[in-house]
C-alpha atoms as a PDB file:
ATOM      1  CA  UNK A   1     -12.737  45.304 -37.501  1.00  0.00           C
ATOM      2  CA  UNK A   2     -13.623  46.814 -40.738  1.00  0.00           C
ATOM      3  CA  UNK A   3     -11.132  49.197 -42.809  1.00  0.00           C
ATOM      4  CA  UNK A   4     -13.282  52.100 -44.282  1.00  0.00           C
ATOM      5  CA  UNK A   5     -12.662  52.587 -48.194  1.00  0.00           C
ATOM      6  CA  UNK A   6     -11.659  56.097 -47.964  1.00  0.00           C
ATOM      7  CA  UNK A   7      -8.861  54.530 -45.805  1.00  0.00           C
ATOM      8  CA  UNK A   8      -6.955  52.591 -48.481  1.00  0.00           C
ATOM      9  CA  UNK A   9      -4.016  53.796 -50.625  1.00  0.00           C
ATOM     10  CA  UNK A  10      -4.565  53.829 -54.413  1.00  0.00           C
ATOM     11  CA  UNK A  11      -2.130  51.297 -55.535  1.00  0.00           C
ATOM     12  CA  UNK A  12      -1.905  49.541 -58.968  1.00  0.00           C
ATOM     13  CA  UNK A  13       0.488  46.165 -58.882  1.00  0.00           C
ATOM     14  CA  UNK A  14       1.610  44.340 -61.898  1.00  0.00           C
ATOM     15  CA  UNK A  15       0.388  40.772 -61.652  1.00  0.00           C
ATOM     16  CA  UNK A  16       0.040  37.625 -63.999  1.00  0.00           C
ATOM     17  CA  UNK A  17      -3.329  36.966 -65.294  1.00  0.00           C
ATOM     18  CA  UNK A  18      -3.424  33.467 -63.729  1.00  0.00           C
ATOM     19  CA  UNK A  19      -2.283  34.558 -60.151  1.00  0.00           C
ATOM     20  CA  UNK A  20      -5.910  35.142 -58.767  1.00  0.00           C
ATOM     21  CA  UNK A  21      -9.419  34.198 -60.373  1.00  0.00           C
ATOM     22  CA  UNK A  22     -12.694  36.177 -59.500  1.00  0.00           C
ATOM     23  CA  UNK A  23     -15.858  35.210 -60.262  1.00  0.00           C
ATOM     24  CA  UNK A  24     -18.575  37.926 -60.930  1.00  0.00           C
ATOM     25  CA  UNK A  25     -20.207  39.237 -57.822  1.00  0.00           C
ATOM     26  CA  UNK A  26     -23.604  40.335 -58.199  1.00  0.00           C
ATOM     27  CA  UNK A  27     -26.580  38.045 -59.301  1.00  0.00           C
ATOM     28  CA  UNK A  28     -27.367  40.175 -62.206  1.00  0.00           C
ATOM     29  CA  UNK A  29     -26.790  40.094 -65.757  1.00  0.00           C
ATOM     30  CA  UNK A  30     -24.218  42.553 -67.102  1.00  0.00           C
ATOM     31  CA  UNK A  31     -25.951  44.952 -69.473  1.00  0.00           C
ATOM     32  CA  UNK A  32     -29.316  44.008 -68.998  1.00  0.00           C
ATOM     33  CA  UNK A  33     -30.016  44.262 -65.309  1.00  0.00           C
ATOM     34  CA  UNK A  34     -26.581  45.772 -63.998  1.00  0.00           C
ATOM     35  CA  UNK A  35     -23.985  47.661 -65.818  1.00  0.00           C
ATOM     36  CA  UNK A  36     -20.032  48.686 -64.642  1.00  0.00           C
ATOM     37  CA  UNK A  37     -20.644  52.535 -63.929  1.00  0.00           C
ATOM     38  CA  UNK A  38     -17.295  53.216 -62.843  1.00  0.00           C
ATOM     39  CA  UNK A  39     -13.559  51.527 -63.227  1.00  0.00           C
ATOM     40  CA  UNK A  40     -10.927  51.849 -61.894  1.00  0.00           C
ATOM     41  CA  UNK A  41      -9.202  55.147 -62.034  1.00  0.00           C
ATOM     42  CA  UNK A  42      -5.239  54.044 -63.704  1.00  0.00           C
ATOM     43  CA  UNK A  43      -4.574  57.874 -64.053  1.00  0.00           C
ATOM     44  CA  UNK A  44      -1.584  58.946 -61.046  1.00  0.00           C
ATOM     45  CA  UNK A  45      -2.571  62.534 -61.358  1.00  0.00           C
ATOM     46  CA  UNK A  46      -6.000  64.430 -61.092  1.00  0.00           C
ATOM     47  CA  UNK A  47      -7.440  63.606 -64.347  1.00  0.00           C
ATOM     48  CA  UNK A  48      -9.038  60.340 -64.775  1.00  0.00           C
ATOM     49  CA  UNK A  49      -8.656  57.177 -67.410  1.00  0.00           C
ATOM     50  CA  UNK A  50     -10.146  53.784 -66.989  1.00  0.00           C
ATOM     51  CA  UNK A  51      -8.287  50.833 -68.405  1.00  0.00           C
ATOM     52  CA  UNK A  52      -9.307  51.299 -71.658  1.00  0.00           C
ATOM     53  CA  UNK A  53      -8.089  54.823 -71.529  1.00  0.00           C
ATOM     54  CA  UNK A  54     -11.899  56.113 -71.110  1.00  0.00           C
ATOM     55  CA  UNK A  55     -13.772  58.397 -68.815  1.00  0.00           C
ATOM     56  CA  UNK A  56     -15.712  55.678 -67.210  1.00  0.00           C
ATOM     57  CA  UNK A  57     -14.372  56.451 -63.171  1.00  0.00           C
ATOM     58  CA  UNK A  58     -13.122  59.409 -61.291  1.00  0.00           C
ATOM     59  CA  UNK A  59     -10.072  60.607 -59.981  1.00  0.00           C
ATOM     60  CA  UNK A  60      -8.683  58.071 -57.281  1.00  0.00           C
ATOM     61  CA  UNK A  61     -11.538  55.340 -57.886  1.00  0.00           C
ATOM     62  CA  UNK A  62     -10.117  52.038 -56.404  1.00  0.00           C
ATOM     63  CA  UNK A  63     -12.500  49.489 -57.106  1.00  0.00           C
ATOM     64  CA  UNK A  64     -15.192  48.123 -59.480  1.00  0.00           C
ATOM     65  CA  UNK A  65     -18.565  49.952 -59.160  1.00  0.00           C
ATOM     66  CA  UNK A  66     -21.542  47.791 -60.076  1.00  0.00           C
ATOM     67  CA  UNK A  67     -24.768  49.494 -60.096  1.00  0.00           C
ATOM     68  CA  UNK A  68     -28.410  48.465 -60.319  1.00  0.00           C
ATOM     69  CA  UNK A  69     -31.133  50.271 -63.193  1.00  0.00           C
ATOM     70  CA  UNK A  70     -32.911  51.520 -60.241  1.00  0.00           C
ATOM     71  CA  UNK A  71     -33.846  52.048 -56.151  1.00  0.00           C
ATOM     72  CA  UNK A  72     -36.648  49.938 -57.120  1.00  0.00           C
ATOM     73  CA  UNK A  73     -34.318  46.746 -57.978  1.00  0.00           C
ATOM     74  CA  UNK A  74     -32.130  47.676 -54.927  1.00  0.00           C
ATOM     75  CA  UNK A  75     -35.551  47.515 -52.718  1.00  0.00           C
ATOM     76  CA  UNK A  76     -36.442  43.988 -54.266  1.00  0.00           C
ATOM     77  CA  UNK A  77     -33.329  42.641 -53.062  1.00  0.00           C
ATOM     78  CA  UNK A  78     -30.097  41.850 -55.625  1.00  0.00           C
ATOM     79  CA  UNK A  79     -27.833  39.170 -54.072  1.00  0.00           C
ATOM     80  CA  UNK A  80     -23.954  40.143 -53.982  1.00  0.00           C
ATOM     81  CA  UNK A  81     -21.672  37.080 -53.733  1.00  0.00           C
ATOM     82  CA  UNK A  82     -18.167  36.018 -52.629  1.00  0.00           C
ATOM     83  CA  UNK A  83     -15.761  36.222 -55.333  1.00  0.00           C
ATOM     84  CA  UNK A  84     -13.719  33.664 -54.627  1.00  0.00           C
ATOM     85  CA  UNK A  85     -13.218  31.164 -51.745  1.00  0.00           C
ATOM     86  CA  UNK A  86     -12.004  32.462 -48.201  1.00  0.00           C
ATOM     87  CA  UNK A  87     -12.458  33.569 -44.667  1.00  0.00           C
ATOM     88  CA  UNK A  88     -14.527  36.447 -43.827  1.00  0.00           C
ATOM     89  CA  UNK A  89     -11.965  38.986 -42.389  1.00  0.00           C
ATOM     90  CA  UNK A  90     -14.366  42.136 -41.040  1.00  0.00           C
ATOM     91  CA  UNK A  91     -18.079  42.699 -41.705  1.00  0.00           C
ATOM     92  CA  UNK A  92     -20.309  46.176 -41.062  1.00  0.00           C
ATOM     93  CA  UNK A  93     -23.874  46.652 -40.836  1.00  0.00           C
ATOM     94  CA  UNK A  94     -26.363  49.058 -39.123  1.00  0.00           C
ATOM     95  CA  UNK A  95     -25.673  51.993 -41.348  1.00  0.00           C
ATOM     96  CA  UNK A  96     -29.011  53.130 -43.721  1.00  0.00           C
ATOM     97  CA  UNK A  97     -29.674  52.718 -47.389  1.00  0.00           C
ATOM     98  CA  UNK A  98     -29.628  56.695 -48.150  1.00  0.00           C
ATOM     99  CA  UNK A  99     -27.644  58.741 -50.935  1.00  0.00           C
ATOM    100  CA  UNK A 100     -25.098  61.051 -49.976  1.00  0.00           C
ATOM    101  CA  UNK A 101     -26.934  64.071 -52.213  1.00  0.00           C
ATOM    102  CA  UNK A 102     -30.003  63.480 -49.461  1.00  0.00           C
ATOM    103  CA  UNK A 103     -29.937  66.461 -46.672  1.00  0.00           C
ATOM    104  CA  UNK A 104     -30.851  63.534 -43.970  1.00  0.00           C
ATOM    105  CA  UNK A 105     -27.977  61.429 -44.413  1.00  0.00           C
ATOM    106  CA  UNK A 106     -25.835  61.081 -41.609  1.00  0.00           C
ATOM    107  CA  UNK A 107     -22.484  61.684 -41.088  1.00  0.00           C
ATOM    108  CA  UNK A 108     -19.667  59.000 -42.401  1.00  0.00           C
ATOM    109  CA  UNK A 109     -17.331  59.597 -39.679  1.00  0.00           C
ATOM    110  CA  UNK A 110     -14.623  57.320 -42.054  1.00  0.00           C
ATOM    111  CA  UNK A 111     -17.592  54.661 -42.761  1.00  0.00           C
ATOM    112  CA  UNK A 112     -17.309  55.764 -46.539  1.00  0.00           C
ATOM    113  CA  UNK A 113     -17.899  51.668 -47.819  1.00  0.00           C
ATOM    114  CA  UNK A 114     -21.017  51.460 -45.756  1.00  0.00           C
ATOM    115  CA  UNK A 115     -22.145  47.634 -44.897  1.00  0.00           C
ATOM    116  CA  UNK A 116     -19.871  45.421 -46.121  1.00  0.00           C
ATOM    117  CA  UNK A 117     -17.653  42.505 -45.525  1.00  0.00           C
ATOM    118  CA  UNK A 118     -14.067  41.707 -46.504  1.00  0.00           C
ATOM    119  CA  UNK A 119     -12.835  38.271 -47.526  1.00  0.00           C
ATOM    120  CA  UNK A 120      -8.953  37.187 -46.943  1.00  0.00           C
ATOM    121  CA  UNK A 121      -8.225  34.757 -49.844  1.00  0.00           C
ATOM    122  CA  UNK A 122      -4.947  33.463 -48.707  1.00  0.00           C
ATOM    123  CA  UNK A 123      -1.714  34.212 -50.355  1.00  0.00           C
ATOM    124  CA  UNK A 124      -1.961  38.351 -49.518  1.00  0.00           C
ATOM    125  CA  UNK A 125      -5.483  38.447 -51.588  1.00  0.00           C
ATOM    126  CA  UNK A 126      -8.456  40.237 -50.202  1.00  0.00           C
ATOM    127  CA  UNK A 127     -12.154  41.616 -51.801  1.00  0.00           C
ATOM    128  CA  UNK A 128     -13.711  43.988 -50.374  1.00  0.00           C
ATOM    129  CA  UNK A 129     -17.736  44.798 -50.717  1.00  0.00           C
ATOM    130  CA  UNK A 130     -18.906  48.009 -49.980  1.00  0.00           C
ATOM    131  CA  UNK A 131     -22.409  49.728 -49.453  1.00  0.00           C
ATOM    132  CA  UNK A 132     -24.414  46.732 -49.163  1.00  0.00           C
ATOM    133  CA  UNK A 133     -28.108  46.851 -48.236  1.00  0.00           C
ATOM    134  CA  UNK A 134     -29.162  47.351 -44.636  1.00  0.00           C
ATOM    135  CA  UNK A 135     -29.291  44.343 -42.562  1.00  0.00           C
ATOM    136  CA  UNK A 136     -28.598  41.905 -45.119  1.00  0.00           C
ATOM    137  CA  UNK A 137     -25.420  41.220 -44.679  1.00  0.00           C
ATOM    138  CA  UNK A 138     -25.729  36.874 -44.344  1.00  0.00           C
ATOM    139  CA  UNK A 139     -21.623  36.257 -42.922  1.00  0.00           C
ATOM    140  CA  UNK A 140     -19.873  36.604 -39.879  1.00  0.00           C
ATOM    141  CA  UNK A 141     -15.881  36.768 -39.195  1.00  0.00           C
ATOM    142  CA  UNK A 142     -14.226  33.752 -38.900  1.00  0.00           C
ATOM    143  CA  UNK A 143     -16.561  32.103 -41.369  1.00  0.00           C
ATOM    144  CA  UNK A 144     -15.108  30.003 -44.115  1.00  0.00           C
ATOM    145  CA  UNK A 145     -17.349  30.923 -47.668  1.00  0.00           C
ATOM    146  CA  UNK A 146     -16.961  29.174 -51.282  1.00  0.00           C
ATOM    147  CA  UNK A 147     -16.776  31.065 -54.440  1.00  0.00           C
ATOM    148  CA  UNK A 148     -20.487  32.324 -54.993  1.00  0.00           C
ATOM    149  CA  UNK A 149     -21.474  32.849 -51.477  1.00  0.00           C
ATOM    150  CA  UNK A 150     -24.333  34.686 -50.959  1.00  0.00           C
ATOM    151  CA  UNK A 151     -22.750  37.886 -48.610  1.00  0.00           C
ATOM    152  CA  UNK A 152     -25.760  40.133 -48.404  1.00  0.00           C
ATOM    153  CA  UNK A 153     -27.283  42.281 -50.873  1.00  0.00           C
ATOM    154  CA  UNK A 154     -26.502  44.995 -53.188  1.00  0.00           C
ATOM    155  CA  UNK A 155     -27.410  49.023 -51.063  1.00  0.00           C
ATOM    156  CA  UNK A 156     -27.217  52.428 -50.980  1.00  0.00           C
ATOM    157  CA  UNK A 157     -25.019  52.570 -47.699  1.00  0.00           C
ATOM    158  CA  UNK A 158     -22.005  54.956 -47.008  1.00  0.00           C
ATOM    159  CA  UNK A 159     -20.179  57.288 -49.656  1.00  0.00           C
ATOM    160  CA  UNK A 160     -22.567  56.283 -52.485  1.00  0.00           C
ATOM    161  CA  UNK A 161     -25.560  58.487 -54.768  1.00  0.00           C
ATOM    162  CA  UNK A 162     -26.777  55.096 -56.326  1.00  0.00           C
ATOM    163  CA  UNK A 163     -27.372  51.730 -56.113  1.00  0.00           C
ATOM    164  CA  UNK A 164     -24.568  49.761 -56.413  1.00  0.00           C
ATOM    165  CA  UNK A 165     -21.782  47.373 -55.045  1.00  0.00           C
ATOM    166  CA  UNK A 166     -18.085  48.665 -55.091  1.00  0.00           C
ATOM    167  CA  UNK A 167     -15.928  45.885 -55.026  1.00  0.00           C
ATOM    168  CA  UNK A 168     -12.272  46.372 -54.177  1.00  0.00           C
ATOM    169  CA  UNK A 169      -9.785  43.403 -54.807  1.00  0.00           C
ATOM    170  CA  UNK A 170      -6.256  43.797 -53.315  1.00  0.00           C
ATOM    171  CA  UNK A 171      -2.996  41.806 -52.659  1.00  0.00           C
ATOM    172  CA  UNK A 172      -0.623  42.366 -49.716  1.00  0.00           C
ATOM    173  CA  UNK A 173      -2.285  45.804 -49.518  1.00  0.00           C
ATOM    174  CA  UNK A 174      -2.105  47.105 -53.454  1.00  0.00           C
ATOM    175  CA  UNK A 175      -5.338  47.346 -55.158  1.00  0.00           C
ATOM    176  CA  UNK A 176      -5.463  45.776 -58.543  1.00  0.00           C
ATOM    177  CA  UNK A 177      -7.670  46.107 -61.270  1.00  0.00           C
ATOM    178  CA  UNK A 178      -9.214  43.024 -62.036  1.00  0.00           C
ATOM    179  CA  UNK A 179      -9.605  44.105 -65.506  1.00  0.00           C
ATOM    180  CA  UNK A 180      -6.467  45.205 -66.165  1.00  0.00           C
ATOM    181  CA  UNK A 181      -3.473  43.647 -63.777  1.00  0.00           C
ATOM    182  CA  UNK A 182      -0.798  46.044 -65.937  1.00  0.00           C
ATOM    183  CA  UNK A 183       0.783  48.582 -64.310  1.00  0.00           C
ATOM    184  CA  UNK A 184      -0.020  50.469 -67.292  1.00  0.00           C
ATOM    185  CA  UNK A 185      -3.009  49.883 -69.465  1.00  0.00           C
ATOM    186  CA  UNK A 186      -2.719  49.705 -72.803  1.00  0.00           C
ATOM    187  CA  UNK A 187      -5.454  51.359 -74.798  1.00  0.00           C
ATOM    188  CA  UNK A 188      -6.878  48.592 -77.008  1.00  0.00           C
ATOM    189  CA  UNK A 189      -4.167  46.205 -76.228  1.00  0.00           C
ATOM    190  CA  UNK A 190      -5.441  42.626 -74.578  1.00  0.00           C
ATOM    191  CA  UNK A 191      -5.813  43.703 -71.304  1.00  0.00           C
ATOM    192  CA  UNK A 192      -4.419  40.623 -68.122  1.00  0.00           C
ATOM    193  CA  UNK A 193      -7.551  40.103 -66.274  1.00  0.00           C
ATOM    194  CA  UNK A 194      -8.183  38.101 -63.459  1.00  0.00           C
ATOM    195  CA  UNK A 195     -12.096  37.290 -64.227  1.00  0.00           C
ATOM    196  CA  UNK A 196     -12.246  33.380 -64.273  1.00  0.00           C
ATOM    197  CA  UNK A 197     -14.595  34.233 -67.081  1.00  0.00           C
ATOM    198  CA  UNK A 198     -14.543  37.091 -69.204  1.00  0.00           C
ATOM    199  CA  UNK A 199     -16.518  40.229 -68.572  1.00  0.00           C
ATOM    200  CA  UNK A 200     -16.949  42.713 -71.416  1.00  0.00           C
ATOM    201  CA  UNK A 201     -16.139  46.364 -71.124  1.00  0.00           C
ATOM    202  CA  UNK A 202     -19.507  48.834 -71.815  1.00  0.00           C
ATOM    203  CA  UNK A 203     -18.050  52.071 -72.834  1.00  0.00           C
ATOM    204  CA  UNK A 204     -21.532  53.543 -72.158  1.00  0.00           C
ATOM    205  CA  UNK A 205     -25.363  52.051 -72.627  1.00  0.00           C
ATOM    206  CA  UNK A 206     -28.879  52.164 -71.847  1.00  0.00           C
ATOM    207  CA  UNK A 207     -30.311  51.456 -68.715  1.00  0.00           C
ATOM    208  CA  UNK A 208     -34.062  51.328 -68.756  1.00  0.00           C
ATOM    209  CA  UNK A 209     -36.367  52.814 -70.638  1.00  0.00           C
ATOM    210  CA  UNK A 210     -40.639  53.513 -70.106  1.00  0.00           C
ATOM    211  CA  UNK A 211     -43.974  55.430 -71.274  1.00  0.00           C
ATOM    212  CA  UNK A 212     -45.497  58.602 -68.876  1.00  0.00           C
ATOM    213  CA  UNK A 213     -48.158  60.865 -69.776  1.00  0.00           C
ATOM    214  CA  UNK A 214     -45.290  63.976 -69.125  1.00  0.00           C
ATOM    215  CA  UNK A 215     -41.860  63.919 -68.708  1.00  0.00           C
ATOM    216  CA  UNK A 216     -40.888  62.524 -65.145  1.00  0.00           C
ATOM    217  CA  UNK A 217     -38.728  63.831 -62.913  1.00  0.00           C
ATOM    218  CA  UNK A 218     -35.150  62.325 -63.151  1.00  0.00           C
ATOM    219  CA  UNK A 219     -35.891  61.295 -59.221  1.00  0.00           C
ATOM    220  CA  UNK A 220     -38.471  58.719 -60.240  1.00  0.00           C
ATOM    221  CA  UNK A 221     -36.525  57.395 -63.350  1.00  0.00           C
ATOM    222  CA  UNK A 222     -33.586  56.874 -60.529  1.00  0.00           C
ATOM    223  CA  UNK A 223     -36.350  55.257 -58.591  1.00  0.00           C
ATOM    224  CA  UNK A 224     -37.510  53.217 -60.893  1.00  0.00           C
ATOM    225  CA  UNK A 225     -41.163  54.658 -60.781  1.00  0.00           C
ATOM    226  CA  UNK A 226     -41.510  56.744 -63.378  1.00  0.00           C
ATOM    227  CA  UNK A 227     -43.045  54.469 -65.960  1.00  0.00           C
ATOM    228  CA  UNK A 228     -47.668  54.934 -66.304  1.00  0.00           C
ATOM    229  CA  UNK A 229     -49.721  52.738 -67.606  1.00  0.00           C
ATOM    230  CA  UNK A 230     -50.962  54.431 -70.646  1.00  0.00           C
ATOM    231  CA  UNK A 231     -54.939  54.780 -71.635  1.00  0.00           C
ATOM    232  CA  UNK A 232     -56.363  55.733 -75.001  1.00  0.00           C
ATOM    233  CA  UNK A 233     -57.607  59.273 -73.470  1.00  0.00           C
ATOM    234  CA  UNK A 234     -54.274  60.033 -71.726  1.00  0.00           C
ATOM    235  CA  UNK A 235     -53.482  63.601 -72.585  1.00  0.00           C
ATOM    236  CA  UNK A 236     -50.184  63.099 -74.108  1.00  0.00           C
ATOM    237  CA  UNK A 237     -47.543  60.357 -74.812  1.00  0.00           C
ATOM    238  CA  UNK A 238     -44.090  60.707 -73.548  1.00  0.00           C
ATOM    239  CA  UNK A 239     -41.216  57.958 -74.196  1.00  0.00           C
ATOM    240  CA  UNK A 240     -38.399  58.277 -71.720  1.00  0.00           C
ATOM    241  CA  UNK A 241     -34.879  56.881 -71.545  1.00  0.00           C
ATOM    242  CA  UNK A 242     -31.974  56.480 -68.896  1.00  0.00           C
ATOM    243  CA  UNK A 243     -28.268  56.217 -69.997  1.00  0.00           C
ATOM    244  CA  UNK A 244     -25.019  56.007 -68.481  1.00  0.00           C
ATOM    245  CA  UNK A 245     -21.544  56.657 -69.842  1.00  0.00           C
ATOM    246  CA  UNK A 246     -22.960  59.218 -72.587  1.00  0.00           C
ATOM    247  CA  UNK A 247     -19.942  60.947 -74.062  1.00  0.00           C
ATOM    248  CA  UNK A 248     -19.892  65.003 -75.638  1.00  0.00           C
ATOM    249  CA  UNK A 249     -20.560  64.177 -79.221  1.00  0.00           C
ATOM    250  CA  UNK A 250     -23.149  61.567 -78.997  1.00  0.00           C
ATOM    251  CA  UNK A 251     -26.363  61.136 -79.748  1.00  0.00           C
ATOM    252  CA  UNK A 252     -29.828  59.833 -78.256  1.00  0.00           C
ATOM    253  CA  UNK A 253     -32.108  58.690 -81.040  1.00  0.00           C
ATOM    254  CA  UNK A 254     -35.893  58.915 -79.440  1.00  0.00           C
ATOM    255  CA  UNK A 255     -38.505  57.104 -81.521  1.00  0.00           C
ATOM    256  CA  UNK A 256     -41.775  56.013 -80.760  1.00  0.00           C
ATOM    257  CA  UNK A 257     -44.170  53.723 -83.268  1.00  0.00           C
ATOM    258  CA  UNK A 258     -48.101  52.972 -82.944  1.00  0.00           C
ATOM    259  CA  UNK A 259     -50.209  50.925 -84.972  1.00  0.00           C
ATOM    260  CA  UNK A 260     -50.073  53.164 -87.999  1.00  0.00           C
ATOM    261  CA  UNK A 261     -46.871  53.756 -87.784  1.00  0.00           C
ATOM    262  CA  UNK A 262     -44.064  56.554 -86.913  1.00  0.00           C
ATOM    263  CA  UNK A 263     -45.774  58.652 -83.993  1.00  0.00           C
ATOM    264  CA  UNK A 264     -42.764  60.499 -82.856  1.00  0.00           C
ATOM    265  CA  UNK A 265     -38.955  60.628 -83.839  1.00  0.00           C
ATOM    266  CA  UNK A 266     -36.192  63.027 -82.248  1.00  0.00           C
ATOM    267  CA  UNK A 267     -32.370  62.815 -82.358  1.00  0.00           C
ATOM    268  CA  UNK A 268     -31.050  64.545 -79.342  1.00  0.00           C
ATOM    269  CA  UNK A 269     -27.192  65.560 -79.068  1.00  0.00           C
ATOM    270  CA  UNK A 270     -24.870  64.921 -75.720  1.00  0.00           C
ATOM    271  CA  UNK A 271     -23.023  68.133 -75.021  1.00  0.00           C
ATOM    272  CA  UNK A 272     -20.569  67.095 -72.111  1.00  0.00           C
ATOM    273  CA  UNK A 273     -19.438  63.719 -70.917  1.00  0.00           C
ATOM    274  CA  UNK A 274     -21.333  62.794 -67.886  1.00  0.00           C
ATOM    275  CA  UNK A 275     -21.792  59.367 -65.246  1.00  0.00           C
ATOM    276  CA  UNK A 276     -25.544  59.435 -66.168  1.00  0.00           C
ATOM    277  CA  UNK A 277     -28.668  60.867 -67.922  1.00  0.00           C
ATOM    278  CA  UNK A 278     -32.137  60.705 -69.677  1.00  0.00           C
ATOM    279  CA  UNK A 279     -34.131  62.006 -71.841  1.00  0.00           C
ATOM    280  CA  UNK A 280     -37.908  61.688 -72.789  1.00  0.00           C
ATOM    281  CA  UNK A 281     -39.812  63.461 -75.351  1.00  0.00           C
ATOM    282  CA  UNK A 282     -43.508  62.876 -77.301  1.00  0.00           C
ATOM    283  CA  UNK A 283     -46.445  64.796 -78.490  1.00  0.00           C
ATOM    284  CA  UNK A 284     -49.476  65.771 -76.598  1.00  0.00           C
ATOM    285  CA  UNK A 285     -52.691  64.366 -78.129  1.00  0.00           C
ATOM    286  CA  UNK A 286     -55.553  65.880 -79.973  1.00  0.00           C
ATOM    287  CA  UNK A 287     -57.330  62.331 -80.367  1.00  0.00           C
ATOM    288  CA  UNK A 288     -57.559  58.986 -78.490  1.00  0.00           C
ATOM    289  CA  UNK A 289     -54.396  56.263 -79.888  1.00  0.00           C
ATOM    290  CA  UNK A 290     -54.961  53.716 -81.811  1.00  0.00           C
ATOM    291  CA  UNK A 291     -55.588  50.502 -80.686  1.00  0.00           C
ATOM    292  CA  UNK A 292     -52.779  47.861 -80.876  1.00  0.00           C
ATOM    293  CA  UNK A 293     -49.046  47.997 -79.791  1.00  0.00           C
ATOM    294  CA  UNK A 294     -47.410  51.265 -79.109  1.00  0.00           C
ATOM    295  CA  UNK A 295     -43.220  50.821 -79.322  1.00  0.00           C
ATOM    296  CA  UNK A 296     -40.483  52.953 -77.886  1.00  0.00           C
ATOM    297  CA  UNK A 297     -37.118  53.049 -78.668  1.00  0.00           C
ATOM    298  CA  UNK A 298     -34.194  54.591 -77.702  1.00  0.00           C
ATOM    299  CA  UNK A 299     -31.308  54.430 -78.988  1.00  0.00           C
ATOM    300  CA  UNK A 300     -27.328  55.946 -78.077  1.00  0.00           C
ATOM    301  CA  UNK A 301     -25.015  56.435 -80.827  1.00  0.00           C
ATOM    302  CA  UNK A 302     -21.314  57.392 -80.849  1.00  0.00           C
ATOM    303  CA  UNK A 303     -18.926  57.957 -83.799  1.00  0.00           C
ATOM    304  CA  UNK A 304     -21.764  57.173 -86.236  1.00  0.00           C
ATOM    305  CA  UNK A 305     -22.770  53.843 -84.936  1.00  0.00           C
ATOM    306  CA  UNK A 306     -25.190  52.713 -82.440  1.00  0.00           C
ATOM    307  CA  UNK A 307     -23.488  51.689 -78.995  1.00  0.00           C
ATOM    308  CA  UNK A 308     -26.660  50.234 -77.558  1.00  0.00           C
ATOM    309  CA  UNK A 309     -30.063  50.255 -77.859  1.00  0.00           C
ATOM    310  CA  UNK A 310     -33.370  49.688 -75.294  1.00  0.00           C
ATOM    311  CA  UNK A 311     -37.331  49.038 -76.549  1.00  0.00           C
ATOM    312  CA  UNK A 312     -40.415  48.802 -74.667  1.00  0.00           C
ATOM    313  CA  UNK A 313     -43.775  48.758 -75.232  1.00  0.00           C
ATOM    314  CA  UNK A 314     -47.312  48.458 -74.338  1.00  0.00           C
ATOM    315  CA  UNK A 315     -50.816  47.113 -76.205  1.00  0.00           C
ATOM    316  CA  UNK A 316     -54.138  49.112 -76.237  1.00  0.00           C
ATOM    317  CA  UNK A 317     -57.143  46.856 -76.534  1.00  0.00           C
END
């Protein structure tokens, strides 16, 4: 048996930092090949505050949402692991790898997590993984797993527009935070976590960044298929860049540098907070480039200062 997300009560339980340890449960590295896009939701009403008092998660968000730069790294295969030592409780698979947004998905019918598989930890504890990749799941119930596990692979299955493991920890039914065990957070106070090591909190970053000949459709930046290969004739030069977290207020800095220097430079203001977002700009050209290495850089400021930054670039012979 396998309890459906949309099922579960959201609960927030006080708890000691110590009581449960989690280790991080996606083979990725946080900010370069992953990124947190959504926390969970500590606010009891219908507005929304993550545990740092930010906009990072949506009203009644339960869990820790993981996601992926692209469908491209999805379709590679990202491994998502056990979080800590326990017995599989329930696992789901069978359902397909398709966003919610896309007319052909198919009904839910309650299956909101997708694929998945939930892990009883002893002591009331449980994780929960939701919308894992089709028919990767790698457990069964009754199976006995070790922190680090390999469970299946990181999807697109159930109640889900991107790429991305949700991860749901509870005890004796209450979901907890594992960032924050208060009942209340406090906004820049040390937060109790129950990471065995400690995971950093990205109020907002880049998430990949390419060269096009035009600007791309926000489907194949998504994708992960938006970036050209760039020739000396191409008609124009376009620098793109995808962003999550961006804030009303801040700024994308859009800069790209050739052999002879400054090519193209643009500072492009965020009007409304949003989960995600790109932007691309560039000139089209009235002469071949220059040989050498052509540099693009993108950058997202808040407040004045730059919150994080992404370069690429490619050479011409």
């Amino acid at each position: 048996m396998f309890r459906a997300l949309a099922a579960l009560p959201v609960l927030c339980l006080a708890l000691p930092a110590a009581a449960f340890d989690l280790g991080w449960p996606v083979d990725c590295q946080l900010g370069e090949t992953c990124h947190v896009q959504n926390y969970f939701d500590h606010d009891p009403g219908p507005a929304t505050e993550d545990f740092t008092c930010g906009p990072l998660t949506y009203d009644g968000h339960d869990g820790t949402d993981i996601a992926l730069a692209s469908l491209a790294a999805m379709q590679a295969g990202v491994e998502v692991r056990a979080a800590a030592a326990g017995t599989v409780k329930g696992v789901r698979d069978g359902m397909p790898d398709i966003s919610i947004r896309d007319p052909a998905a198919p009904a839910l019918n309650g299956k909101d997590c997708g694929n998945g598989v939930v892990i009883d930890h002893g002591d009331g504890w449980e994780t929960q993984y939701c919308h894992m990749k089709l028919g990767s799941i790698a457990v069964k119930p009754g199976q006995v797993v070790e922190a680090g596990a390999p469970l299946g692979q990181v999807g697109l299955s159930g109640n889900t527009e991107f790429p991305h493991l949700h991860l749901s920890v509870r005890q004796n039914g209450a979901e907890i935070d594992p960032f924050d065990t208060a009942a209340e957070p406090v906004c820049g106070g040390d937060a109790p976590s129950i990471w065995a090591a400690p995971v950093a909190y990205e109020a907002g970053g880049m998430v990949a960044a390419g060269f096009s000949t035009q600007v791309p459709d926000y489907a194949a930046v998504q994708a992960g298929t938006a970036s050209e290969t760039i020739a000396a004739d191409a008609p124009a030069l376009v620098f793109w860049a995808y962003y999550f977290g961006p804030r009303a207020g801040d700024q994308v800095l859009l800069a790209i540098a050739g052999p002879e220097g400054t090519f193209f430079e643009d500072t492009y203001l965020v009007e409304k907070t949003q989960a995600q977002a790109f932007r691309a700009g560039g000139k089209k050209l009235r002469a071949p480039l220059a040989a050498g290495t052509w540099t693009g850089t993108a950058t997202l400021i808040r407040d004045g200062r730059a919150l994080d930054r992404i370069t690429t670039s490619f050479t011409l012979p």
